[in-house]
PDB file of N, CA and C in Angstrom:
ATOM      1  N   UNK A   1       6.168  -5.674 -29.790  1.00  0.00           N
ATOM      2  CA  UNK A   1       5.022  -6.268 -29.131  1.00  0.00           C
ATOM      3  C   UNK A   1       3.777  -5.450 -29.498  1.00  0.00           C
ATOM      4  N   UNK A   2       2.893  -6.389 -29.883  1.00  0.00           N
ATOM      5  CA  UNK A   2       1.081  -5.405 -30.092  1.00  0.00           C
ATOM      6  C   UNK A   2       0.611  -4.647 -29.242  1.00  0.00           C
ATOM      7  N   UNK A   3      -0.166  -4.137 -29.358  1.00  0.00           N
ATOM      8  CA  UNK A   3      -1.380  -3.495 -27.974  1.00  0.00           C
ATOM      9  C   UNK A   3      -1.915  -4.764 -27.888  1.00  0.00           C
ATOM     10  N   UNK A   4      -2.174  -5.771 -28.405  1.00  0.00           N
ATOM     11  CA  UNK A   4      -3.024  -6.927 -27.507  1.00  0.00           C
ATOM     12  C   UNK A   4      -2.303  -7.459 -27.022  1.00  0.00           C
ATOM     13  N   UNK A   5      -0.945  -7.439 -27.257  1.00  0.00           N
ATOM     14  CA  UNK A   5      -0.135  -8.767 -26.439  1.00  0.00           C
ATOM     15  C   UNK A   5       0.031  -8.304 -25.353  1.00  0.00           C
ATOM     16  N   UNK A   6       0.976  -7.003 -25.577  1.00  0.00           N
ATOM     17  CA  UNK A   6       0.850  -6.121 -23.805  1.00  0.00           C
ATOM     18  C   UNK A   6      -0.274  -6.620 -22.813  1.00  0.00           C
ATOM     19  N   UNK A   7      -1.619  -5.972 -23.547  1.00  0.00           N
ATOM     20  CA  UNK A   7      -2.832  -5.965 -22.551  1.00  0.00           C
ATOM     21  C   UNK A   7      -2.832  -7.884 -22.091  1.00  0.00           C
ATOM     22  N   UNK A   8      -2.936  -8.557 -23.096  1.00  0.00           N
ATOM     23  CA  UNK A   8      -2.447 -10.408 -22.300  1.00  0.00           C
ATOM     24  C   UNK A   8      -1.479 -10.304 -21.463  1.00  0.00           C
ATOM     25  N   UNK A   9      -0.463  -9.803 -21.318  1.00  0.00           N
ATOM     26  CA  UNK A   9       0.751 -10.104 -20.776  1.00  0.00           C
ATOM     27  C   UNK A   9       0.213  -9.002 -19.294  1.00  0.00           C
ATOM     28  N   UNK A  10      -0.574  -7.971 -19.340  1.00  0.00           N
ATOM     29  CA  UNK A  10      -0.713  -7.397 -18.185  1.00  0.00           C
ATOM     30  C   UNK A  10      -1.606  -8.118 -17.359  1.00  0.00           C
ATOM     31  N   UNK A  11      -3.117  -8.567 -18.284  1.00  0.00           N
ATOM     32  CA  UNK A  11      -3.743  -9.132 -17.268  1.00  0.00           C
ATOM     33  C   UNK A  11      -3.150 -10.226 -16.897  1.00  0.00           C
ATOM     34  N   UNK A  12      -2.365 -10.877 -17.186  1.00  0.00           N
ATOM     35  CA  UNK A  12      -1.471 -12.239 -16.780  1.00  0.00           C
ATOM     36  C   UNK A  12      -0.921 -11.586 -15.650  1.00  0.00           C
ATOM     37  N   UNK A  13       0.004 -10.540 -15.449  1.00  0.00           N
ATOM     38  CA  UNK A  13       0.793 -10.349 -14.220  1.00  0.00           C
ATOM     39  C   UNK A  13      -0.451 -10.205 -12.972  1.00  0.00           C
ATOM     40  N   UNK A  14      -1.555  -9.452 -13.703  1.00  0.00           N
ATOM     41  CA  UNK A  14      -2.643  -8.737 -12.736  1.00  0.00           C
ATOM     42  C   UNK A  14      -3.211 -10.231 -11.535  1.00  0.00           C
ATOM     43  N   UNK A  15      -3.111 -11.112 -12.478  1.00  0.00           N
ATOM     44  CA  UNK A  15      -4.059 -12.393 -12.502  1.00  0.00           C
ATOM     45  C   UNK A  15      -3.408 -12.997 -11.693  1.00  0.00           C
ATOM     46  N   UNK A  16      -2.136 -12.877 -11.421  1.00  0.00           N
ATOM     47  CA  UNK A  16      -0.883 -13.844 -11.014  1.00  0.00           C
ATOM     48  C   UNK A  16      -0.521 -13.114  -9.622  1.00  0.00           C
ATOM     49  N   UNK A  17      -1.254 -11.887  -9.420  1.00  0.00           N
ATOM     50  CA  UNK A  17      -0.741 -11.056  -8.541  1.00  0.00           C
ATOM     51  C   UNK A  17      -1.900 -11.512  -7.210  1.00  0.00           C
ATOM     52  N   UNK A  18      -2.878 -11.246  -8.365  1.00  0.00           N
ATOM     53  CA  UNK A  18      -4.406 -11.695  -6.836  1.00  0.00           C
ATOM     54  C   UNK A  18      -4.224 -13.238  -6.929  1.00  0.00           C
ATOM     55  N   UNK A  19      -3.632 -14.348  -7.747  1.00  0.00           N
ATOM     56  CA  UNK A  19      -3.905 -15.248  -7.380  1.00  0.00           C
ATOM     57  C   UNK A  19      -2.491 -15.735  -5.597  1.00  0.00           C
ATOM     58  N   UNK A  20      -1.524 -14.941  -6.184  1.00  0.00           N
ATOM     59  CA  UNK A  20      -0.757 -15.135  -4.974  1.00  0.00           C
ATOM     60  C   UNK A  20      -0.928 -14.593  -3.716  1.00  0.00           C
ATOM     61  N   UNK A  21      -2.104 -13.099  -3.889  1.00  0.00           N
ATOM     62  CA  UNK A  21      -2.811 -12.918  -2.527  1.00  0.00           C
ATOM     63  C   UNK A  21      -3.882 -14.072  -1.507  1.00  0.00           C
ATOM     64  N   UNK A  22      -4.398 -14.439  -2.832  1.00  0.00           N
ATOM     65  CA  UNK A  22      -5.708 -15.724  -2.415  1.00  0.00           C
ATOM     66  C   UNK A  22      -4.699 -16.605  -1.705  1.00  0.00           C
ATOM     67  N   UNK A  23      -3.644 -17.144  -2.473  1.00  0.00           N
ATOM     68  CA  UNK A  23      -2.743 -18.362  -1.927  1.00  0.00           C
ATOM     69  C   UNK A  23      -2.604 -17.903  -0.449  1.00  0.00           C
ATOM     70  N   UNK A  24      -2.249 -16.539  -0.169  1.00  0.00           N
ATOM     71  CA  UNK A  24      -1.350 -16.084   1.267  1.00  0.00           C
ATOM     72  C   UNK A  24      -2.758 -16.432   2.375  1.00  0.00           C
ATOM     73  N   UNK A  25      -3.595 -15.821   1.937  1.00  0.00           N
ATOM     74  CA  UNK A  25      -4.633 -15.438   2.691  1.00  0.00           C
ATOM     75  C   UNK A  25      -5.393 -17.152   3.464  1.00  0.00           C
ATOM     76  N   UNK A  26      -5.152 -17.766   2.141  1.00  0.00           N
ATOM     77  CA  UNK A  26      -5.574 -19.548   2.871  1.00  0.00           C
ATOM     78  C   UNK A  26      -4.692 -19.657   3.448  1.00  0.00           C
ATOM     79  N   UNK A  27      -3.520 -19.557   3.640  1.00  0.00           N
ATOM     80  CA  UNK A  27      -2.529 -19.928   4.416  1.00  0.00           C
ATOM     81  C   UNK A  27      -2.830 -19.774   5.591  1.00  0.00           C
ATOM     82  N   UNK A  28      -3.244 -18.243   6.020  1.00  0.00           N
ATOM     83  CA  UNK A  28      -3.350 -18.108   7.170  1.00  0.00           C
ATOM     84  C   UNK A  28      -5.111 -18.499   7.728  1.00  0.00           C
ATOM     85  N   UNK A  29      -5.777 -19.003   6.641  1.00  0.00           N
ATOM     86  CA  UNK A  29      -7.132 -19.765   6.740  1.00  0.00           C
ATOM     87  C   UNK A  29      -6.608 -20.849   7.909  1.00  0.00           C
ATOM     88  N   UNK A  30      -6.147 -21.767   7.105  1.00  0.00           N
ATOM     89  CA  UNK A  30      -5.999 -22.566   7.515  1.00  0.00           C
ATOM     90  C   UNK A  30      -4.934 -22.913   8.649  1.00  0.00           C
ATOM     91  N   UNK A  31      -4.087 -22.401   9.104  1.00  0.00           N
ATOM     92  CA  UNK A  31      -3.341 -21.741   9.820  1.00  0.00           C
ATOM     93  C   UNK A  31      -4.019 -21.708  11.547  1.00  0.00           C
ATOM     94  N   UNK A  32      -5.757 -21.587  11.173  1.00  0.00           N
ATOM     95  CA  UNK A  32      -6.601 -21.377  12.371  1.00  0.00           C
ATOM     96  C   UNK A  32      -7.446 -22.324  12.814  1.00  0.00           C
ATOM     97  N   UNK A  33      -7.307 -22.976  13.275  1.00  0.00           N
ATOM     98  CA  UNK A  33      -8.691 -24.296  13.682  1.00  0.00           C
ATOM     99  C   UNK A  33      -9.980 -23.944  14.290  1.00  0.00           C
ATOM    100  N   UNK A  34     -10.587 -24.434  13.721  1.00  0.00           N
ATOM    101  CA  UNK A  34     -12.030 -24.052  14.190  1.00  0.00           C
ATOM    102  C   UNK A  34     -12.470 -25.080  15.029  1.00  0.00           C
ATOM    103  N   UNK A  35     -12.734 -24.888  16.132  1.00  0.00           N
ATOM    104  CA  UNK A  35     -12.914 -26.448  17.226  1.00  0.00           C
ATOM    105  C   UNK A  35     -14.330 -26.272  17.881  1.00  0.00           C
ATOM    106  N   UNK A  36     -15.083 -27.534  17.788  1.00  0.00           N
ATOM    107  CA  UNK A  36     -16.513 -27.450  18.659  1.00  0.00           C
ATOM    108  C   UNK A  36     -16.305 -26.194  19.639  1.00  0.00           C
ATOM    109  N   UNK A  37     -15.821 -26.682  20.386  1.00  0.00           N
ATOM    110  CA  UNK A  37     -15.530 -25.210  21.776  1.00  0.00           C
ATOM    111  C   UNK A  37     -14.779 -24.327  21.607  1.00  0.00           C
ATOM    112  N   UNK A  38     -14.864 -23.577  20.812  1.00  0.00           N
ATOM    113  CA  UNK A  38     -13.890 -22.292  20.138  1.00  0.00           C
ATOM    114  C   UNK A  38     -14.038 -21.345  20.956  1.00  0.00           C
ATOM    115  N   UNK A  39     -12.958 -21.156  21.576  1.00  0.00           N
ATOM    116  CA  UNK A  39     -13.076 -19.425  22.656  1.00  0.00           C
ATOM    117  C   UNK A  39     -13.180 -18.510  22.081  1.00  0.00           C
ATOM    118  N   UNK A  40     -13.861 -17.467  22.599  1.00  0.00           N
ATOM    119  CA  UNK A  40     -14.420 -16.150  21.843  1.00  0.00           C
ATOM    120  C   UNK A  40     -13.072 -15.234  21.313  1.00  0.00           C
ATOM    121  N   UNK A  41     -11.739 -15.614  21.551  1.00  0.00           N
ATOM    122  CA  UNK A  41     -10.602 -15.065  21.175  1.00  0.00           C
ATOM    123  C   UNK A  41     -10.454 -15.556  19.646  1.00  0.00           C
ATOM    124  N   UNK A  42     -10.279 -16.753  20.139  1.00  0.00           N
ATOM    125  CA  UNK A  42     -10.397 -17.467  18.787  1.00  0.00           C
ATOM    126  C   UNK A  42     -11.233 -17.435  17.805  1.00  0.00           C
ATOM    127  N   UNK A  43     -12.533 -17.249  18.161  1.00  0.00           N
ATOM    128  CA  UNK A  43     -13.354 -16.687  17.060  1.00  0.00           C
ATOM    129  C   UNK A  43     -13.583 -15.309  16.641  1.00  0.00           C
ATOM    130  N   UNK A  44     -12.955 -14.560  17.041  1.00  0.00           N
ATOM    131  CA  UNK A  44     -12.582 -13.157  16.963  1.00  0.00           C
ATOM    132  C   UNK A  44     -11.829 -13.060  16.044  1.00  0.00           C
ATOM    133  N   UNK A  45     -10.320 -14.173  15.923  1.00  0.00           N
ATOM    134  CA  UNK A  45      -9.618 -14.269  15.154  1.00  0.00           C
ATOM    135  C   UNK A  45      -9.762 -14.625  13.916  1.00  0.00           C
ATOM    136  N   UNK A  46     -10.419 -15.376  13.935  1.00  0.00           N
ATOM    137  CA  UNK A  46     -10.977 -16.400  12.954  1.00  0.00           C
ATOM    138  C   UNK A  46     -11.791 -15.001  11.964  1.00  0.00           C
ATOM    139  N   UNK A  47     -13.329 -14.524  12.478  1.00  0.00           N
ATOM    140  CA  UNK A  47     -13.890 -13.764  11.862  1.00  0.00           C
ATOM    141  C   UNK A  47     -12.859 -12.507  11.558  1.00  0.00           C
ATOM    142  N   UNK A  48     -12.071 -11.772  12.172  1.00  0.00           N
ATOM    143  CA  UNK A  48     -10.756 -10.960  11.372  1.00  0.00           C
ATOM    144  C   UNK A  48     -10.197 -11.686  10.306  1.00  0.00           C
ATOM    145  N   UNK A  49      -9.681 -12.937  10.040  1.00  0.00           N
ATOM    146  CA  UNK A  49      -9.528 -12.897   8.908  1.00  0.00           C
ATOM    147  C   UNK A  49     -10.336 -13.537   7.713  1.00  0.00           C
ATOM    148  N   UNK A  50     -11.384 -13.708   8.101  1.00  0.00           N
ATOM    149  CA  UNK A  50     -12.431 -13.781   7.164  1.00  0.00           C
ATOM    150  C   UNK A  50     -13.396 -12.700   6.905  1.00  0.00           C
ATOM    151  N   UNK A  51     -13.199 -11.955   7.785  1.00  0.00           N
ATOM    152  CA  UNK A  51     -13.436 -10.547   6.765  1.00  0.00           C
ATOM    153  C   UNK A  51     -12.325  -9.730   5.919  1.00  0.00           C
ATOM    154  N   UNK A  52     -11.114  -9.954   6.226  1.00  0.00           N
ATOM    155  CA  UNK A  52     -10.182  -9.411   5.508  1.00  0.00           C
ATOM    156  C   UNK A  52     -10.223  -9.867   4.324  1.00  0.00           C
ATOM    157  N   UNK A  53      -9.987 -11.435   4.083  1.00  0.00           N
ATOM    158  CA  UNK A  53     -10.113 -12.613   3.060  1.00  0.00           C
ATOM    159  C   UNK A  53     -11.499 -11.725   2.140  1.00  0.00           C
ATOM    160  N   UNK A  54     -12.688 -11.325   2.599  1.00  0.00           N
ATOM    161  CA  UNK A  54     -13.809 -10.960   1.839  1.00  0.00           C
ATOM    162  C   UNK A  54     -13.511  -9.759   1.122  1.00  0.00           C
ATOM    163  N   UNK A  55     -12.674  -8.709   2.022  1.00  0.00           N
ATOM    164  CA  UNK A  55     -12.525  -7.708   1.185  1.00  0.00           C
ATOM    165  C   UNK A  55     -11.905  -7.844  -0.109  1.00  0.00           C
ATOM    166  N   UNK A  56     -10.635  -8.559   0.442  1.00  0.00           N
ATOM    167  CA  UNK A  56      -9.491  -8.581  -0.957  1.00  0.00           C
ATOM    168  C   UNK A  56      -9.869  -9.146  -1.609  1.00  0.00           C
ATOM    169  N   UNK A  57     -11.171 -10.363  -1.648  1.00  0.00           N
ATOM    170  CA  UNK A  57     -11.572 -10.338  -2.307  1.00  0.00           C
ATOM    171  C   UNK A  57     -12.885  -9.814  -3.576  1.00  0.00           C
ATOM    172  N   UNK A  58     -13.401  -8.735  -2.607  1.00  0.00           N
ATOM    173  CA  UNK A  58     -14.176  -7.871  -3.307  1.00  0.00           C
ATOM    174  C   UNK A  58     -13.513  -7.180  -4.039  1.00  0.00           C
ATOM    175  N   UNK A  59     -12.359  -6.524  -3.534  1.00  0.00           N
ATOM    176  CA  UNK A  59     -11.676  -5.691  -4.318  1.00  0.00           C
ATOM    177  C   UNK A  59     -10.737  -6.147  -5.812  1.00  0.00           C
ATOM    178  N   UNK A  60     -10.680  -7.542  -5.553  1.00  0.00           N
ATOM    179  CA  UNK A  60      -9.919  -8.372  -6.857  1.00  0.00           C
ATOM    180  C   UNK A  60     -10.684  -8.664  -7.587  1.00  0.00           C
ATOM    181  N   UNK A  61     -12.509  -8.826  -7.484  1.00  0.00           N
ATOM    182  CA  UNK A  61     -13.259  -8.793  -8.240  1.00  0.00           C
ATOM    183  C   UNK A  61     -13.752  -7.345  -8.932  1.00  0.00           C
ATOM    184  N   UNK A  62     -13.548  -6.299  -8.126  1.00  0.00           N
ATOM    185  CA  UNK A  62     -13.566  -4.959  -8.983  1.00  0.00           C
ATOM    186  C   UNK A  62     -12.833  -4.916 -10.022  1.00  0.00           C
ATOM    187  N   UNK A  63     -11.271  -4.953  -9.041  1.00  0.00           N
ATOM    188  CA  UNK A  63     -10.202  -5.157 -10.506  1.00  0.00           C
ATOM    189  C   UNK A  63      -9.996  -5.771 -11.405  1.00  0.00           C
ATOM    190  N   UNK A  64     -10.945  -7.366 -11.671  1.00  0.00           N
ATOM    191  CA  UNK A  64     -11.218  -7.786 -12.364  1.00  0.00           C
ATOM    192  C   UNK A  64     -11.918  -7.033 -13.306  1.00  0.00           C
ATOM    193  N   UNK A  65     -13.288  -6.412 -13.098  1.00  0.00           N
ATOM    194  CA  UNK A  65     -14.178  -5.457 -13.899  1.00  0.00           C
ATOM    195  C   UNK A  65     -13.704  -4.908 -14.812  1.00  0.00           C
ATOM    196  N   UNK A  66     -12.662  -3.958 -13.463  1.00  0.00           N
ATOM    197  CA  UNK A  66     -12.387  -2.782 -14.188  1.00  0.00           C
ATOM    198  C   UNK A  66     -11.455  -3.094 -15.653  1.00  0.00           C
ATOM    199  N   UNK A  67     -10.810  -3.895 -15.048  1.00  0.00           N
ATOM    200  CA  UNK A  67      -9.806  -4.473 -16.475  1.00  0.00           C
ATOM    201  C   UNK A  67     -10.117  -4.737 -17.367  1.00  0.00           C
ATOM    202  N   UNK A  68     -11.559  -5.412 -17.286  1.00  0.00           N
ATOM    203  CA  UNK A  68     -12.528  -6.117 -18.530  1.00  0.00           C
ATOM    204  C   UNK A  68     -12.982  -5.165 -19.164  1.00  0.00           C
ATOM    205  N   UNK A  69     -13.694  -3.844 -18.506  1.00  0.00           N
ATOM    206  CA  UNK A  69     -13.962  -2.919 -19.605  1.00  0.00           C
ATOM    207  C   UNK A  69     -13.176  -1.632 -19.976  1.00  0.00           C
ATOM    208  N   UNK A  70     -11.384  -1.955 -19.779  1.00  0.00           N
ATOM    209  CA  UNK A  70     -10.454  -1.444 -20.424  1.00  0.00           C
ATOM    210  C   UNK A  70     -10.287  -1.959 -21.352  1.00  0.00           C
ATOM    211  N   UNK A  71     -10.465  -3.502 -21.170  1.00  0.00           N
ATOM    212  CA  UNK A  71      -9.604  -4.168 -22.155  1.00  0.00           C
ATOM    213  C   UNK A  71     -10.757  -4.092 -23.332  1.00  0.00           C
ATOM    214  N   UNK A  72     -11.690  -4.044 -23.174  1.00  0.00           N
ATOM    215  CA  UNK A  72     -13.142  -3.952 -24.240  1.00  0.00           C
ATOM    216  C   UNK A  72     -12.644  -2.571 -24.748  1.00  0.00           C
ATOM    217  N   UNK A  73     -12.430  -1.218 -24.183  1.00  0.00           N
ATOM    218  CA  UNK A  73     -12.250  -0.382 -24.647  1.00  0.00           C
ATOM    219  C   UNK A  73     -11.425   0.268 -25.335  1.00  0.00           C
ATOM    220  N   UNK A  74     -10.245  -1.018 -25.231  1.00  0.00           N
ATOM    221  CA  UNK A  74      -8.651  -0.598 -25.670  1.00  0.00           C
ATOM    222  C   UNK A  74      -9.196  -1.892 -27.240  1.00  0.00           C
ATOM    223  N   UNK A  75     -10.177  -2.340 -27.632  1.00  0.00           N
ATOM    224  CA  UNK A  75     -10.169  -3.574 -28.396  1.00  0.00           C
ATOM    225  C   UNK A  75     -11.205  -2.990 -29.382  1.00  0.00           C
ATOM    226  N   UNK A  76     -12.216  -2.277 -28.751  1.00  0.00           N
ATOM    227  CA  UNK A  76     -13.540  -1.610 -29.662  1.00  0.00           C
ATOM    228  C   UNK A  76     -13.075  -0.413 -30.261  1.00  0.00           C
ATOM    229  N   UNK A  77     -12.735  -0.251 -31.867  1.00  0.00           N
ATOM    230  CA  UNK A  77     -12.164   1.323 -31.947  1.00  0.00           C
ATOM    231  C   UNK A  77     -13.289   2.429 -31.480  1.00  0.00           C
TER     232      UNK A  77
END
């Protein structure tokens, strides 16, 4: 196997890894109803996991980055 195929075949697992976090995380999106008269429990709940949802996804967009300018750096001699 190449050094490029590896690096495809990693960001593939990488890619496959946050996309099955995103999947989990709607799950429990949706999981929550948001109703005209939403009790403050419930919207407590609600905003917990929509800030969680924001992080992982900040952080899957780092790791996105970061990967991009490995993979630039593992590609540029």
């Amino acid at each position: 196997m190449t050094i490029k195929e590896k690096m495809i075949e990693e960001i593939g697992q990488a890619s496959e890894e946050s996309l099955i976090q995103l999947m989990q995380l709607w799950q429990q999106v949706k999981k929550t109803p948001i109703l005209p008269s939403i009790s403050k429990h419930g919207f407590m709940r609600f905003a917990g996991i929509a800030k969680t949802e924001s992080h992982i996804l900040q952080q899957i967009e780092k790791d996105i980055e970061i990967n991009r300018e490995l993979d630039l750096q593992r590609l540029v001699p």
